[in-house]
Protein backbone atom coordinates (compact mmCIF):
# COMPACT_ATOMS: atom_id res chain seq x y z
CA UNK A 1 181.80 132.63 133.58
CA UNK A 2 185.17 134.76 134.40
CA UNK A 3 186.91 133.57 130.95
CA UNK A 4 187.86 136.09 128.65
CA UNK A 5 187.98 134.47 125.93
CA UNK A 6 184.24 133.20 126.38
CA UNK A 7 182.95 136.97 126.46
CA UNK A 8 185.08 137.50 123.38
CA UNK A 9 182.97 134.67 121.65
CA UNK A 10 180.10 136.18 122.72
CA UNK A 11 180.71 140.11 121.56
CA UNK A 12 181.28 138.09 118.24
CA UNK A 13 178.33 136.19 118.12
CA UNK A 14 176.63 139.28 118.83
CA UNK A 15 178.06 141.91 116.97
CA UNK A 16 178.37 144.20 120.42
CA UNK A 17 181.25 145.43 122.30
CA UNK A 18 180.13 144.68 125.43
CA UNK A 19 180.99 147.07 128.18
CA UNK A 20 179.61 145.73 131.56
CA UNK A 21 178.64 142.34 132.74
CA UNK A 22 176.51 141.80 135.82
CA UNK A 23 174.91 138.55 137.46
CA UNK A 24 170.90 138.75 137.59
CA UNK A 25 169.73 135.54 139.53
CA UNK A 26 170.88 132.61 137.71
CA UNK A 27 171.92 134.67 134.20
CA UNK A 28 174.10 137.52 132.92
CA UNK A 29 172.87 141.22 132.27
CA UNK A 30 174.93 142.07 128.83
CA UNK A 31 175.69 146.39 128.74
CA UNK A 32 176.52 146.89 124.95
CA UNK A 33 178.45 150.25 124.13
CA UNK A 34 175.56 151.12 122.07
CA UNK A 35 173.26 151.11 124.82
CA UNK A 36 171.53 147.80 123.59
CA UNK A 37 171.34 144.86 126.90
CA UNK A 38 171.32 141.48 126.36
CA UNK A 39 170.76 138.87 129.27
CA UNK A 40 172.26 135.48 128.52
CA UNK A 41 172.05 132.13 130.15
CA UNK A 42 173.46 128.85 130.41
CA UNK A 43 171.23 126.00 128.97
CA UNK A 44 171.27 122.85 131.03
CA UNK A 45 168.87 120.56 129.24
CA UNK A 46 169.56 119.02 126.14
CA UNK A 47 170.45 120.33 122.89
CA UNK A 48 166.84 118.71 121.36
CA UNK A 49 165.32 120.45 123.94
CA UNK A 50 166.74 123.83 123.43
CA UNK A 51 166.04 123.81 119.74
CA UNK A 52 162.50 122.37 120.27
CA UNK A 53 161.80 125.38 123.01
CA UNK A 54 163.55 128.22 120.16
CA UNK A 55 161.31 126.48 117.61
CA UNK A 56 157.85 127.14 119.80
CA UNK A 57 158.44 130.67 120.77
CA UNK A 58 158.88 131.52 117.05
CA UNK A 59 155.80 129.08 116.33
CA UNK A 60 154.10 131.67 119.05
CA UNK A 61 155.44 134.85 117.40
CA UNK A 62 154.04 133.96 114.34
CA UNK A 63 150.44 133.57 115.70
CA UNK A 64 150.66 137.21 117.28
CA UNK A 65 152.06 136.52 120.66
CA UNK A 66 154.34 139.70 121.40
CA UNK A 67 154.50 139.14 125.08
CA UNK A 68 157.34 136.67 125.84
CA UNK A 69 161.71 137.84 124.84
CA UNK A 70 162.74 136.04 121.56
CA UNK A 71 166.25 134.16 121.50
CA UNK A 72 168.45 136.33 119.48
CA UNK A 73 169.81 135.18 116.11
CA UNK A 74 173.19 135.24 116.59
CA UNK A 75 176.08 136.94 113.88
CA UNK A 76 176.74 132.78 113.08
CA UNK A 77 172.96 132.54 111.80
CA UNK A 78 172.48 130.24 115.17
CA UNK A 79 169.43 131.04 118.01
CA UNK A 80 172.46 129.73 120.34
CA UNK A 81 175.95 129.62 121.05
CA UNK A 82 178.06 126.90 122.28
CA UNK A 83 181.00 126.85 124.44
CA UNK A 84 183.30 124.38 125.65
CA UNK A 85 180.79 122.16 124.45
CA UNK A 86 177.88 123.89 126.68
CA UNK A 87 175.06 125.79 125.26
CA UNK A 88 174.21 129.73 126.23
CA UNK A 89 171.24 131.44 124.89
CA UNK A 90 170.48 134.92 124.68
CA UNK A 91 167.53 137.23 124.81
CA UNK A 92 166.93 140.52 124.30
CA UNK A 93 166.89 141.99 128.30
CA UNK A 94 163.15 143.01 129.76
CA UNK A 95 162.97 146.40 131.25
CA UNK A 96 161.08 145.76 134.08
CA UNK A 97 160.49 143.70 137.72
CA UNK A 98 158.80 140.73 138.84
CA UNK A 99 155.12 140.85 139.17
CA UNK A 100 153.79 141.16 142.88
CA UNK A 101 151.25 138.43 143.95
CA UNK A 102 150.04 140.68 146.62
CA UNK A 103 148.82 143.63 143.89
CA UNK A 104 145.48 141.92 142.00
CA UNK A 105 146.30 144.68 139.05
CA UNK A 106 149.34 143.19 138.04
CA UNK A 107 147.99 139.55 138.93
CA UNK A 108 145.57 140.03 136.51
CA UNK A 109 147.72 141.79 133.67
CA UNK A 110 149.73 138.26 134.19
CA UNK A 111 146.46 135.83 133.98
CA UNK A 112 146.24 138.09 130.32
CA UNK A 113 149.97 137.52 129.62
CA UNK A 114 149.06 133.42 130.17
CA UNK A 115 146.03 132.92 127.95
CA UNK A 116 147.52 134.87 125.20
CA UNK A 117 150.51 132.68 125.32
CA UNK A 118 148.13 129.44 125.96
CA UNK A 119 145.99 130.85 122.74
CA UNK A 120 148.97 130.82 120.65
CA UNK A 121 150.91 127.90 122.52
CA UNK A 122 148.45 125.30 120.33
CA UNK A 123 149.79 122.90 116.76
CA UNK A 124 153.47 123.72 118.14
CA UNK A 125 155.38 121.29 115.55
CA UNK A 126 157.03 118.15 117.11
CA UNK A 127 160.25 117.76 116.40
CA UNK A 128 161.38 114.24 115.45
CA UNK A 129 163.97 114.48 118.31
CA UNK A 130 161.58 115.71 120.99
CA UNK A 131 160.45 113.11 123.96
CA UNK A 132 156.86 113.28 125.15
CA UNK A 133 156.38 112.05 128.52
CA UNK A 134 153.80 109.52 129.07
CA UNK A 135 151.54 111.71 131.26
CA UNK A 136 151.72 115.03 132.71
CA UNK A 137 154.57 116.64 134.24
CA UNK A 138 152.27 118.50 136.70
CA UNK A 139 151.06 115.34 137.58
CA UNK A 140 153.73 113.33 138.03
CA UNK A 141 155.62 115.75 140.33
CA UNK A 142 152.07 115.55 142.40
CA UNK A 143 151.88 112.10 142.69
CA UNK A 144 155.49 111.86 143.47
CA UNK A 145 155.54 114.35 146.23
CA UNK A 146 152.12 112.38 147.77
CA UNK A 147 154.11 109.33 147.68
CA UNK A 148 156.72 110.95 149.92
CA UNK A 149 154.57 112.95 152.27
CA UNK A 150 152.64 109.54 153.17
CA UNK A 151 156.11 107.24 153.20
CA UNK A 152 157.42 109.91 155.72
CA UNK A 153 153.84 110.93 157.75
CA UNK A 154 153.91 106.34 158.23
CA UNK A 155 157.32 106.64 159.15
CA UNK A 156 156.79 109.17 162.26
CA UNK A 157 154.01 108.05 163.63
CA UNK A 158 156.40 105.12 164.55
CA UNK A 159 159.62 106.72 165.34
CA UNK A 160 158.81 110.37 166.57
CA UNK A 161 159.18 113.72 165.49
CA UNK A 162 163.03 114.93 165.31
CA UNK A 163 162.29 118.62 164.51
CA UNK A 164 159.45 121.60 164.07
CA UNK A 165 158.75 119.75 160.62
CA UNK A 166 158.15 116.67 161.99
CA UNK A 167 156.00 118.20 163.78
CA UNK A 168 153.99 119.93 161.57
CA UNK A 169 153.67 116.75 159.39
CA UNK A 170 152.28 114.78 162.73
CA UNK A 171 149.69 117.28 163.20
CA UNK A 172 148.73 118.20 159.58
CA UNK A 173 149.45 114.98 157.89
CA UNK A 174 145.98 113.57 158.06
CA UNK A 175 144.46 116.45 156.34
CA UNK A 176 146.82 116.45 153.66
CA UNK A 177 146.99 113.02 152.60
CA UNK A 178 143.16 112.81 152.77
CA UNK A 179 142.89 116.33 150.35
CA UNK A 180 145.66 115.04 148.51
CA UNK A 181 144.71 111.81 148.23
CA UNK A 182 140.98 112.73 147.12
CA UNK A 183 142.32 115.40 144.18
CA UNK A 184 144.41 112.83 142.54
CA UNK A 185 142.21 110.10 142.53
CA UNK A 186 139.44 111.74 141.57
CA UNK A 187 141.53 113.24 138.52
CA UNK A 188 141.93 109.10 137.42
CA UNK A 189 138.19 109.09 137.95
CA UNK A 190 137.33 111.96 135.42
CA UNK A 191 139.97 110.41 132.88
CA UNK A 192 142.33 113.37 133.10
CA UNK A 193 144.31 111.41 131.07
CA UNK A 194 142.04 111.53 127.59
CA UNK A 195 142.29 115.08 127.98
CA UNK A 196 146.06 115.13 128.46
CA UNK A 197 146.50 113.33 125.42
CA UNK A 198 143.75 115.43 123.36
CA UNK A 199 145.89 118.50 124.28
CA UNK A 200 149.32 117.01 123.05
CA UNK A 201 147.91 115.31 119.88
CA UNK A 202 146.65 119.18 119.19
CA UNK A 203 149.97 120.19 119.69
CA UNK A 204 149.60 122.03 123.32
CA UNK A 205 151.98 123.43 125.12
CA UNK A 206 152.38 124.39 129.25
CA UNK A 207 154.81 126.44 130.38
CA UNK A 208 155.63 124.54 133.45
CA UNK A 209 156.65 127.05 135.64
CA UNK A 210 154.34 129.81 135.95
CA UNK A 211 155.59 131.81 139.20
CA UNK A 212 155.17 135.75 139.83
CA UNK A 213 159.04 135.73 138.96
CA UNK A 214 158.44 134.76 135.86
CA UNK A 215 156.32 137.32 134.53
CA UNK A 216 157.84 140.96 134.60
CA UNK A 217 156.24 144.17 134.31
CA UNK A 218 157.50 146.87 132.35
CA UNK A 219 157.51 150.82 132.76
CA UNK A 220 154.51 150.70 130.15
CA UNK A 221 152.66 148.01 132.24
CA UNK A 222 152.96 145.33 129.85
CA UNK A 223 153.66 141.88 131.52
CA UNK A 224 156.03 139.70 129.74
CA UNK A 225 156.28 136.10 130.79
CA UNK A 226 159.68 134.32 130.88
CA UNK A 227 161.86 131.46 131.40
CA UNK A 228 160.85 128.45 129.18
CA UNK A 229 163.25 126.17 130.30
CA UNK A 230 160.56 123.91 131.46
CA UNK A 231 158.09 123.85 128.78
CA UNK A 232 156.80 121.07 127.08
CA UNK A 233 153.65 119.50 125.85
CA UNK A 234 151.00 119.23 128.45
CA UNK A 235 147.69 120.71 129.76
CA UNK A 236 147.73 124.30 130.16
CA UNK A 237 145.28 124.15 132.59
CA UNK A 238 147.90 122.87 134.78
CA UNK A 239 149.75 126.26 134.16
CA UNK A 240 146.95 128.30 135.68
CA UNK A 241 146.07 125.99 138.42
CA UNK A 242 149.69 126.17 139.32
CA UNK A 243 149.95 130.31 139.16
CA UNK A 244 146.38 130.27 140.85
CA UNK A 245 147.69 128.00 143.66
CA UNK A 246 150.79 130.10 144.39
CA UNK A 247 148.87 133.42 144.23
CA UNK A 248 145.99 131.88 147.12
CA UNK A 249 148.28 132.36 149.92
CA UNK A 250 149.35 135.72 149.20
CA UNK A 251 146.01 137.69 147.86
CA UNK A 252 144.11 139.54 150.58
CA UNK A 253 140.73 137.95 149.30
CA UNK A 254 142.14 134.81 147.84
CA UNK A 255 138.34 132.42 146.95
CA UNK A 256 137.32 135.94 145.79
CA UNK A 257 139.94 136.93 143.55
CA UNK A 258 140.80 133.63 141.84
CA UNK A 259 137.70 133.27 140.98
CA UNK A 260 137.88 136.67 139.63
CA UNK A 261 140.84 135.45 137.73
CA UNK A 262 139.29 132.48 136.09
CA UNK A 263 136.55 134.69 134.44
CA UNK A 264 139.07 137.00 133.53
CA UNK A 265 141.28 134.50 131.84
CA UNK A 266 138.28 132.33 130.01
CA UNK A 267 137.12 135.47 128.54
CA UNK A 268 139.96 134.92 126.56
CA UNK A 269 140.60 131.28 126.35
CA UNK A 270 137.71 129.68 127.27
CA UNK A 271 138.02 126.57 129.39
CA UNK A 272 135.95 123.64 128.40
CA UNK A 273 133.76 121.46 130.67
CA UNK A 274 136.52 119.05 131.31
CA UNK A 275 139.25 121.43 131.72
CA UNK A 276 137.13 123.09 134.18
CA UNK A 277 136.60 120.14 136.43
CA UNK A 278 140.11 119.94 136.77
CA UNK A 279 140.54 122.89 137.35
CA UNK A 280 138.24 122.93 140.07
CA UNK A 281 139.90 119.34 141.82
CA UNK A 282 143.16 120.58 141.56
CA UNK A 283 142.85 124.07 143.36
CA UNK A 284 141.53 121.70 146.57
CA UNK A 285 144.85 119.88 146.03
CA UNK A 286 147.09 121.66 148.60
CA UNK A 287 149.75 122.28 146.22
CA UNK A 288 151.81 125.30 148.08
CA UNK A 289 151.63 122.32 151.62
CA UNK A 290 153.51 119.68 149.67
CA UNK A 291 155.59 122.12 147.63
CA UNK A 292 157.34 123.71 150.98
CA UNK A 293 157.38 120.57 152.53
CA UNK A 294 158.70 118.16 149.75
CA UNK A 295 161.57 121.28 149.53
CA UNK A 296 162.40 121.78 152.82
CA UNK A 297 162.97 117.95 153.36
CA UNK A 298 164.58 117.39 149.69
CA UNK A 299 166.64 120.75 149.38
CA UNK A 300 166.48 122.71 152.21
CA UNK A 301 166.56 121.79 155.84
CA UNK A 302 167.41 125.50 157.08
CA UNK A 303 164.20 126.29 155.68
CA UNK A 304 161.32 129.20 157.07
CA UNK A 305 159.70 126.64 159.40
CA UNK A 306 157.19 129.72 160.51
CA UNK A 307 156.55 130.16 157.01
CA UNK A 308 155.53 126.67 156.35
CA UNK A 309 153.28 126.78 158.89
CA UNK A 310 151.94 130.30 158.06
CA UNK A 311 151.28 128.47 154.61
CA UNK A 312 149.22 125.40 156.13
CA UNK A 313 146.70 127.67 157.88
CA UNK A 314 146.39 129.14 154.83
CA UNK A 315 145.77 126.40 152.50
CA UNK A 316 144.27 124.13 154.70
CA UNK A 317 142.02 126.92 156.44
């Protein structure tokens, strides 16, 4: 994103002589001469999906939800801009750092941030363009990941371990597939399906990606959460299983505290009996296990192979 003449487009769009540009992550920090900031990122989904995500924050706004960066409305009337036939959005920038999973205060202020959102994430309008999946994201990436871990676990009991991985997978496999296998058929056995498709026919929406990264605190200790790239229709109580699972290997008290955290968060979107039985399954599923495993194999062979282990006795106790 060195072009001139795309940051030209872009102080046009926004009405902003913009002084200083610096990389955060994966997006741009804008500096505006009139002290205003601006953080703006390429869009790599589709156009119908951009415009459906714009459409549900506003949809979110308007029931009272404060706690997640609007898009900007650009000089053009537009939520985005387009660029050599590529689509950039931009936000307003968030003052403020990643929550810590090892501080419970800001844990919790984030389990608030996600039931507000969840409260006001419901009758999201579908728009004619959108594609529903057929079942759950979550799900799906579960099941797929399962599928893997027991293709692979068959596959070196016969020819041998060629690394620490293998190893680990030897040793550990049996427990995992059994836990793993247990949580998801069990979920087929309480019809987790019905619910799915109660939550989408009300017009649900998950965020799909509810890390500590994603939620930033501010000087005033507001939490904002962030990044909606992934968002779609689905059961929310997939989004606090998943921030749930990826906090229990880094709290201090971890049973404790998450259960803590699922009072807190029902005392302002209560779970119903069903969602709570899910709830329940999936936190046995040992989602952070498969999750460093399926990466390290998929995306990362120079990954932490003391941390994956340090995460096994962890999960699997």
């Amino acid at each position: 994103m060195t072009d001139h003449r795309f940051w030209q487009e872009v102080e046009r769009l926004l009405g902003h002589r913009i002084d200083k540009v610096t990389p955060v992550r994966t997006v741009w920090k804008i500096s505006c001469g009139d002290d205003e900031q601006f953080i703006i990122k390429r869009w790599d989904y589709s156009r119908n999906q951009l415009e459906w995500m714009i459409s549900m924050l506003y949809h979110c706004s308007e029931q009272d939800y404060f706690h997640s960066p609007l898009p900007v409305q650009l000089m053009d009337g537009m939520y985005y801009m387009m660029y050599n036939q590529q689509p950039y959005i931009i936000f307003p920038f968030v003052r403020g750092e990643s929550v810590s999973p090892f501080h419970y205060d800001g844990v919790e202020k984030a389990t608030t941030c996600l039931a507000l959102y969840h409260l006001s994430a419901e009758r999201v309008p579908v728009s004619p363009h959108y594609q529903r999946r057929k079942q759950s994201s979550h799900l799906q990436r579960c099941w797929v990941r399962f599928a893997w871990f027991e293709r692979y676990y068959d596959e070196l009991k016969i020819q041998g371990c060629r690394s620490i991985k293998d190893q680990l997978i030897l040793t550990y496999g049996r427990e995992i597939i059994h836990r793993s296998k247990n949580v998801l058929h069990t979920l087929q056995d309480v019809d987790v399906l019905q619910l799915w498709h109660r939550e989408i026919s009300n017009g649900a929406v998950a965020h799909r990606d509810t890390a500590h990264h994603n939620f930033l605190i501010d000087p005033n200790e507001e939490v904002q959460l962030i990044d909606f790239d992934l968002s779609g229709y689905d059961l929310r109580v997939y989004d606090l299983w998943q921030w749930l699972s990826r906090l229990s290997v880094h709290l201090p008290r971890p049973i404790e505290q998450i259960e803590l955290l699922i009072e807190h968060y029902c005392t302002l979107r209560p779970l119903n009996r069903k969602e709570h039985t899910v709830l329940n399954l999936l936190l046995d599923y040992p989602y952070n296990t498969m999750r460093e495993l399926y990466r390290a194999y998929q995306y990362d062979q120079r990954s932490d192979d003391q941390h994956i282990l340090e995460t096994i006795h962890k999960e699997l106790g």
